[in-house]
PDB file of N, CA and C in Angstrom:
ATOM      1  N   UNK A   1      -3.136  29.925  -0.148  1.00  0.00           N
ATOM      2  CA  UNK A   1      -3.343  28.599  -0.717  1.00  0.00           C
ATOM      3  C   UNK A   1      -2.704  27.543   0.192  1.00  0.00           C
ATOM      4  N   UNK A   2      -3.476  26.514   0.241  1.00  0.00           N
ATOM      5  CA  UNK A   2      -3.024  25.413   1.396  1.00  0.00           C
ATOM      6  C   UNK A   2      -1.949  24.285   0.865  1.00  0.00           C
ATOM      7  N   UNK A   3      -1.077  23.808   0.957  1.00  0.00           N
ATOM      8  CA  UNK A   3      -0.261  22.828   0.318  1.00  0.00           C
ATOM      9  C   UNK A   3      -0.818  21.594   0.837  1.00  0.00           C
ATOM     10  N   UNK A   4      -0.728  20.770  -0.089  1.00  0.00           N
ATOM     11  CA  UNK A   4      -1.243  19.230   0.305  1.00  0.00           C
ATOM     12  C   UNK A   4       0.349  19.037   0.673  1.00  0.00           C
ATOM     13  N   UNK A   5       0.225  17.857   1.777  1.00  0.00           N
ATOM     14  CA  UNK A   5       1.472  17.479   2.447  1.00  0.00           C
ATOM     15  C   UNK A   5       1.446  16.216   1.423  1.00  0.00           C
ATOM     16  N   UNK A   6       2.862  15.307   1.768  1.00  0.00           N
ATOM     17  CA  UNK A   6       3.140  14.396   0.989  1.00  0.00           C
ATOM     18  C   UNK A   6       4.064  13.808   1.462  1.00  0.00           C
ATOM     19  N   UNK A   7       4.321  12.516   0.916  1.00  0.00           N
ATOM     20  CA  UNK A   7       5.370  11.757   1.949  1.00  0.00           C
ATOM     21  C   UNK A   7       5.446  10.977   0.349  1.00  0.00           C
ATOM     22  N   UNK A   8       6.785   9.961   0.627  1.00  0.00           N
ATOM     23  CA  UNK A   8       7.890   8.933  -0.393  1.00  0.00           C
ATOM     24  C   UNK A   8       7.482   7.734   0.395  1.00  0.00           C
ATOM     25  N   UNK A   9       6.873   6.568  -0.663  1.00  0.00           N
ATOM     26  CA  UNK A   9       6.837   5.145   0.128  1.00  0.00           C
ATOM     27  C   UNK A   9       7.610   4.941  -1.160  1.00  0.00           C
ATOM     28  N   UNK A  10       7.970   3.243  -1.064  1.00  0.00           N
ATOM     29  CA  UNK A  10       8.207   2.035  -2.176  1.00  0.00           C
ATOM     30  C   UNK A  10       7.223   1.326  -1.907  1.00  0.00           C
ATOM     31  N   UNK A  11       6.475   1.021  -3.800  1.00  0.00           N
ATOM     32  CA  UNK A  11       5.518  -0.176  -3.227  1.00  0.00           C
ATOM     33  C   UNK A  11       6.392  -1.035  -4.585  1.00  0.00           C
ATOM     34  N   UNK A  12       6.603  -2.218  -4.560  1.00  0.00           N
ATOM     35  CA  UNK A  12       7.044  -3.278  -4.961  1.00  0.00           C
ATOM     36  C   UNK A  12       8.821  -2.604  -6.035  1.00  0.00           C
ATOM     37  N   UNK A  13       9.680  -2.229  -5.215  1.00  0.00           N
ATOM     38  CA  UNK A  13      10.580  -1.615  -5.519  1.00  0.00           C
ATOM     39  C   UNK A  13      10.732  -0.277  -5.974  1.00  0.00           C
ATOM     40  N   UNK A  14       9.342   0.262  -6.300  1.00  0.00           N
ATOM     41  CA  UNK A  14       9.412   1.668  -7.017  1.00  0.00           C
ATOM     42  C   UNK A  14       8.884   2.565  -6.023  1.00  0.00           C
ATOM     43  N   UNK A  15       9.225   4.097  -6.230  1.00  0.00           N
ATOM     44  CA  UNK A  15       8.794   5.101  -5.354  1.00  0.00           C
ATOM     45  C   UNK A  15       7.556   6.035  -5.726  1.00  0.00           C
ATOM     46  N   UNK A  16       6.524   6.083  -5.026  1.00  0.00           N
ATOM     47  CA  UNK A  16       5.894   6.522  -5.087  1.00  0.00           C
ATOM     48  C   UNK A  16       5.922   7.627  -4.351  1.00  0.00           C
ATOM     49  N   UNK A  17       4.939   8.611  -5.055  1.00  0.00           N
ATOM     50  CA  UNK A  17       4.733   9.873  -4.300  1.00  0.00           C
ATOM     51  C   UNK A  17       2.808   9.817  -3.413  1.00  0.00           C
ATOM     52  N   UNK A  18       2.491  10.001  -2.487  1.00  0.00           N
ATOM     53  CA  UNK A  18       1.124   9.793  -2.355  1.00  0.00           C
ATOM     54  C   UNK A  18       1.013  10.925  -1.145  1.00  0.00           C
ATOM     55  N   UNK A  19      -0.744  11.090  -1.244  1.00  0.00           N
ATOM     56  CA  UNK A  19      -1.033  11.914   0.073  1.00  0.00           C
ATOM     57  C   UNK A  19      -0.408  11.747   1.104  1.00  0.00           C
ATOM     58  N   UNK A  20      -0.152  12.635   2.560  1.00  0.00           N
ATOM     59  CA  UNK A  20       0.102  12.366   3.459  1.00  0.00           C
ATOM     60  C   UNK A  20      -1.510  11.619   4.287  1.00  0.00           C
ATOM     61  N   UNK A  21      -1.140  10.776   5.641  1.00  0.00           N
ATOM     62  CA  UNK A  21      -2.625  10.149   6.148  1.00  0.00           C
ATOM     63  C   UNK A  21      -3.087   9.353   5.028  1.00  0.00           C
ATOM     64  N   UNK A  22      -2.620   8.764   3.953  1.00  0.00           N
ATOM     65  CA  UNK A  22      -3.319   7.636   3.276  1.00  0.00           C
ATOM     66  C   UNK A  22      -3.363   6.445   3.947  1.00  0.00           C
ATOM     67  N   UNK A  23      -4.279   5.839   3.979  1.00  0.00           N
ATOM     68  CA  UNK A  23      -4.360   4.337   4.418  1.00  0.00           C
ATOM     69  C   UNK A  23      -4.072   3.432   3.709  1.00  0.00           C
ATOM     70  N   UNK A  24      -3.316   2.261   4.271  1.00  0.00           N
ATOM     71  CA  UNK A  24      -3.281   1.284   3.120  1.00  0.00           C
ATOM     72  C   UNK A  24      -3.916   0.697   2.034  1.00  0.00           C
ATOM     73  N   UNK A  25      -5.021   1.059   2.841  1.00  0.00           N
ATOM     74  CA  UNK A  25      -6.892   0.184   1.748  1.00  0.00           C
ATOM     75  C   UNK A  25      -6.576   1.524   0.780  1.00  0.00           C
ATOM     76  N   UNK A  26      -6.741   2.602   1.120  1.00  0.00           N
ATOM     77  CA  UNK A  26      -6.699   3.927   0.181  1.00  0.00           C
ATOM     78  C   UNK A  26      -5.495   3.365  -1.136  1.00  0.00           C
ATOM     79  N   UNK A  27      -4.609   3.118  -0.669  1.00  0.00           N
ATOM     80  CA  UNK A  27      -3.443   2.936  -1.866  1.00  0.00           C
ATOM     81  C   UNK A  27      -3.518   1.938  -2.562  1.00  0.00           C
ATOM     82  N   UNK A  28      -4.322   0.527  -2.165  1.00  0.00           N
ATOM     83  CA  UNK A  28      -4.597  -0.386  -2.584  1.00  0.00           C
ATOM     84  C   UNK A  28      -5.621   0.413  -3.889  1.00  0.00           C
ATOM     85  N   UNK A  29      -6.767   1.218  -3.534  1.00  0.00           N
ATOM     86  CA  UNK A  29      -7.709   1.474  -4.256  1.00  0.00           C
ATOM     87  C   UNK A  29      -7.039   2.906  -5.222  1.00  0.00           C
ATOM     88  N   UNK A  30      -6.187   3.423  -4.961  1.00  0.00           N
ATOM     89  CA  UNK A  30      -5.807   3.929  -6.132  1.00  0.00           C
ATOM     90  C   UNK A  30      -4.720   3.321  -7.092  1.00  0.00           C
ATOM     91  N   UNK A  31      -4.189   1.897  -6.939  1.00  0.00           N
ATOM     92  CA  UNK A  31      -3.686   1.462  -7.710  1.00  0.00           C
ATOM     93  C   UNK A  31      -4.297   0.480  -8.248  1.00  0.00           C
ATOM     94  N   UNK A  32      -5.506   0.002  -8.306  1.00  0.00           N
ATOM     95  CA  UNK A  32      -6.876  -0.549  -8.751  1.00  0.00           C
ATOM     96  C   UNK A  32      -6.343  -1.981  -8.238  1.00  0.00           C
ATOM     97  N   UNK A  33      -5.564  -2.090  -7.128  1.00  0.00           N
ATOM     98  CA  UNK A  33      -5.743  -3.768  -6.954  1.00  0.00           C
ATOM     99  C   UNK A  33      -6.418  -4.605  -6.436  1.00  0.00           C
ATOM    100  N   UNK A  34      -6.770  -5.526  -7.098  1.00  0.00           N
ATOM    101  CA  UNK A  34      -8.535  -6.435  -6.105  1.00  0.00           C
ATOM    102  C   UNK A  34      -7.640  -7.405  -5.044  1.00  0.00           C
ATOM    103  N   UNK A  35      -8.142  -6.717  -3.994  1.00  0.00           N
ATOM    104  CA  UNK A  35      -7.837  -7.216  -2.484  1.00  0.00           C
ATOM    105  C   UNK A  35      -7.939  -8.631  -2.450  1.00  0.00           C
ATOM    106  N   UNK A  36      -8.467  -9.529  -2.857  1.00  0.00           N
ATOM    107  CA  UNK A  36      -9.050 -11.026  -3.296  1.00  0.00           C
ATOM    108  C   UNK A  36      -7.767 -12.257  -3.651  1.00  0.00           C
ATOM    109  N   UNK A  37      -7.396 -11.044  -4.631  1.00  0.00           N
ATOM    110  CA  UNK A  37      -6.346 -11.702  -5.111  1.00  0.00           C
ATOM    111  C   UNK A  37      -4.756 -11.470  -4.778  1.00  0.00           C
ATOM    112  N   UNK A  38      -4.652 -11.018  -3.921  1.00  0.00           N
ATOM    113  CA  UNK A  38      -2.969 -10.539  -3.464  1.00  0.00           C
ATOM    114  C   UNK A  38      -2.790 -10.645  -2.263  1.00  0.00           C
ATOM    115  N   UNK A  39      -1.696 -10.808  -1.918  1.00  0.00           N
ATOM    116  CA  UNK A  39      -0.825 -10.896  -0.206  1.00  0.00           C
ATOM    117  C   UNK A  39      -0.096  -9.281  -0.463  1.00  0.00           C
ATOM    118  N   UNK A  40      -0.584  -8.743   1.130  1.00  0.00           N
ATOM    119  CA  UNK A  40       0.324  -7.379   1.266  1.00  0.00           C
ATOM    120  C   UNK A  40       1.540  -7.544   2.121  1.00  0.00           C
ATOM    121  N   UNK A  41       2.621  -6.766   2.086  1.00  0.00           N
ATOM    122  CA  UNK A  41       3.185  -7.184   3.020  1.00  0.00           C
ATOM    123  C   UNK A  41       4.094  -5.392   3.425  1.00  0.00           C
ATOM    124  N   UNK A  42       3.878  -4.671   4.617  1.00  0.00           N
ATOM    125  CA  UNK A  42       4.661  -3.832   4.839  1.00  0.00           C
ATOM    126  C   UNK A  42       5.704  -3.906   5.800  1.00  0.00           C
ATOM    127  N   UNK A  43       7.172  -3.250   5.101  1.00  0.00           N
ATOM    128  CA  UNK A  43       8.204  -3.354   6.134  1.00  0.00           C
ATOM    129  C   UNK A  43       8.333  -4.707   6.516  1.00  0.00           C
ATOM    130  N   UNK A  44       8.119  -5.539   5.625  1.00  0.00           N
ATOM    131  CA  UNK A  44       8.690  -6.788   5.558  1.00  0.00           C
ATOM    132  C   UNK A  44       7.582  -7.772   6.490  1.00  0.00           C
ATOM    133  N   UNK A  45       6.430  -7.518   7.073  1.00  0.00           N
ATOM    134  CA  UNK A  45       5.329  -7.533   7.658  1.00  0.00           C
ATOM    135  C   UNK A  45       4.540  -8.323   6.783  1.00  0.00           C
ATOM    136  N   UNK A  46       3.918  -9.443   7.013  1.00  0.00           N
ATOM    137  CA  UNK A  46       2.376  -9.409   5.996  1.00  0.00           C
ATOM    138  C   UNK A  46       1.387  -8.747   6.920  1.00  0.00           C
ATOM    139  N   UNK A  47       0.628  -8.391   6.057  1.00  0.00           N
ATOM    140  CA  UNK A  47      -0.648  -7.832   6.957  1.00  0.00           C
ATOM    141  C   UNK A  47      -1.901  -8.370   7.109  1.00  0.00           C
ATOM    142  N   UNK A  48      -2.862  -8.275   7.908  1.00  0.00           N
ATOM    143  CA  UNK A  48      -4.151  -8.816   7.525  1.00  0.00           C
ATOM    144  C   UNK A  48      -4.946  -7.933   7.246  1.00  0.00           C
ATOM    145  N   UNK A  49      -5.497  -8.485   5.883  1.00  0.00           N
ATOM    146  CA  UNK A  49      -6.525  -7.746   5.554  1.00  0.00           C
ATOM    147  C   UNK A  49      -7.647  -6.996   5.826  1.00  0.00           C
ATOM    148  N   UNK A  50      -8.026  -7.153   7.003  1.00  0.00           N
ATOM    149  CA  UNK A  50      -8.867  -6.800   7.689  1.00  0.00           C
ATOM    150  C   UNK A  50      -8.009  -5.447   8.686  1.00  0.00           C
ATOM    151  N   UNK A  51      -6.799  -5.462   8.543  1.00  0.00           N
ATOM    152  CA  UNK A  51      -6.378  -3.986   9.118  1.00  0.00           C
ATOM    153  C   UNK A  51      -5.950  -2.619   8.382  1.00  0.00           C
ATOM    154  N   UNK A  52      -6.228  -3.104   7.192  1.00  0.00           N
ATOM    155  CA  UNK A  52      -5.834  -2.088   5.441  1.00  0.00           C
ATOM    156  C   UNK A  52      -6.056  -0.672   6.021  1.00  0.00           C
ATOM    157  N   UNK A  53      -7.862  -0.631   6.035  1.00  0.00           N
ATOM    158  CA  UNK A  53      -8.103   0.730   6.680  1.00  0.00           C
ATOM    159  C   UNK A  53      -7.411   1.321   7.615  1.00  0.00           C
ATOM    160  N   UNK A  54      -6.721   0.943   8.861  1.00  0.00           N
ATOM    161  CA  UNK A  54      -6.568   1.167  10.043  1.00  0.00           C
ATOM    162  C   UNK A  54      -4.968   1.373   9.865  1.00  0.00           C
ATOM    163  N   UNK A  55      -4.139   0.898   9.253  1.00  0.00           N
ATOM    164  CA  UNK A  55      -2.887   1.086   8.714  1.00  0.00           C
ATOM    165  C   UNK A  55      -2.503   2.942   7.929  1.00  0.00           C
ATOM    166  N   UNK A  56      -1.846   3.708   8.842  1.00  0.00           N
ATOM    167  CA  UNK A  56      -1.703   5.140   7.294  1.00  0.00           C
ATOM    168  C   UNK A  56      -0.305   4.816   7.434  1.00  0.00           C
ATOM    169  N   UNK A  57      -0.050   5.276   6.058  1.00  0.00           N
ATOM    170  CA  UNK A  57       1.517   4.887   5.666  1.00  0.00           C
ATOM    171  C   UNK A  57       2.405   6.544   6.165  1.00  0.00           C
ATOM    172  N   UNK A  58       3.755   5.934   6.098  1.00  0.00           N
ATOM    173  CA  UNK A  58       4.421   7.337   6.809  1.00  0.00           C
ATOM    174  C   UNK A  58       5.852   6.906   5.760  1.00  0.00           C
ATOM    175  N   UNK A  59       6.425   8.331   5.754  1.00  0.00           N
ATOM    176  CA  UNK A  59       7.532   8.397   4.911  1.00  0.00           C
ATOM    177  C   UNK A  59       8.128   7.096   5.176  1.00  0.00           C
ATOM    178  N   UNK A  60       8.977   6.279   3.698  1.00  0.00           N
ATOM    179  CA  UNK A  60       9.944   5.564   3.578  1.00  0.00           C
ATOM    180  C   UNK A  60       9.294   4.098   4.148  1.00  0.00           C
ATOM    181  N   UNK A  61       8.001   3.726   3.857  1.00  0.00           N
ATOM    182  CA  UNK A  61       7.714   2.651   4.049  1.00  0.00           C
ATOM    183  C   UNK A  61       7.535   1.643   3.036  1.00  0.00           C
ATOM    184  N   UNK A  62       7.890   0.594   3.091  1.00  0.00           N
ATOM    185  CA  UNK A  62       7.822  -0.312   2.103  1.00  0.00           C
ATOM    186  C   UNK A  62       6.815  -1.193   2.131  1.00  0.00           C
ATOM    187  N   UNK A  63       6.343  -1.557   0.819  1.00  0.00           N
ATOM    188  CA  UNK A  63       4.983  -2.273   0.898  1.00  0.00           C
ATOM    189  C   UNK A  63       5.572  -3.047  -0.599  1.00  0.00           C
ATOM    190  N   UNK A  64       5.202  -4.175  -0.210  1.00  0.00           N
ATOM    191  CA  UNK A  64       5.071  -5.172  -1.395  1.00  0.00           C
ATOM    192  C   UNK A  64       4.087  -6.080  -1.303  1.00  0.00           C
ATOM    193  N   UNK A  65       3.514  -6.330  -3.049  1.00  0.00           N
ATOM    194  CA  UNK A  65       2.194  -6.480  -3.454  1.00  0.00           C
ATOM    195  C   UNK A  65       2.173  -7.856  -3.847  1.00  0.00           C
ATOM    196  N   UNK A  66       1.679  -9.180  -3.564  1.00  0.00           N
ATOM    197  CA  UNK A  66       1.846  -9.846  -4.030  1.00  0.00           C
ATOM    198  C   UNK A  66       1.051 -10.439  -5.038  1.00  0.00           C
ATOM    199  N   UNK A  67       0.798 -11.047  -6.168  1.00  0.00           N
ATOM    200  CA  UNK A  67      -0.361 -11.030  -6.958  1.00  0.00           C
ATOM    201  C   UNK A  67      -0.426 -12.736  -6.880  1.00  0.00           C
ATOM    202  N   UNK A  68      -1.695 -13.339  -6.772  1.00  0.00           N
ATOM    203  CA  UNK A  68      -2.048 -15.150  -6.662  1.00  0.00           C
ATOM    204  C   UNK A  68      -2.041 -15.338  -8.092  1.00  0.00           C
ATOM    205  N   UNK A  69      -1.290 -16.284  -8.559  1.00  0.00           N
ATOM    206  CA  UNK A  69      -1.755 -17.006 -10.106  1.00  0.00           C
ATOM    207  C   UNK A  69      -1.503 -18.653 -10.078  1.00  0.00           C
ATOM    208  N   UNK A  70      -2.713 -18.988 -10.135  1.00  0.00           N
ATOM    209  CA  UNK A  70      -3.487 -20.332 -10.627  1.00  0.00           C
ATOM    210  C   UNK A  70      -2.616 -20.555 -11.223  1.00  0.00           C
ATOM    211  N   UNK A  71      -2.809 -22.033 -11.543  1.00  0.00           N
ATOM    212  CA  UNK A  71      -1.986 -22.863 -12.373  1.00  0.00           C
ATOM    213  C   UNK A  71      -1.903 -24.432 -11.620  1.00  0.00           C
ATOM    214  N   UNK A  72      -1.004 -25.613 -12.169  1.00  0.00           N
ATOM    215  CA  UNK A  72      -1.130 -26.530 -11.828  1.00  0.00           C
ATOM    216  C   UNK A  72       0.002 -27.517 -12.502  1.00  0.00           C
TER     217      UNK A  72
END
């Protein structure tokens, strides 16, 4: 039997457990967040959106999520 590998990030202070080789867009889409509306930012980094896919996360990386709210 094959073991799935696995690695420890933080995404907005908490620890997650996730595949090893996930991409950022990947983690975005299993935590159902609409890309539209949020600023990412890893390792203290913002990122551009347009590099989500191309980003895989590796043990002990930090990612924080930012969410846009309207108002006035």
């Amino acid at each position: 039997m094959r073991k799935i590998k696995k690695i420890k990030i933080k995404v907005n202070g908490k620890i997650k457990t996730i595949k090893k080789n996930n991409s950022l867009s990947n983690l975005l889409k299993i935590l159902k967040i609409p890309l539209n509306k949020v600023a990412v930012e890893l390792n203290q980094e913002i990122v551009n959106k347009r590099e989500l896919n191309k980003i895989k996360l590796k043990t002990k990386d930090k990612i924080e999520i930012v969410h846009f709210i309207g108002g006035g």
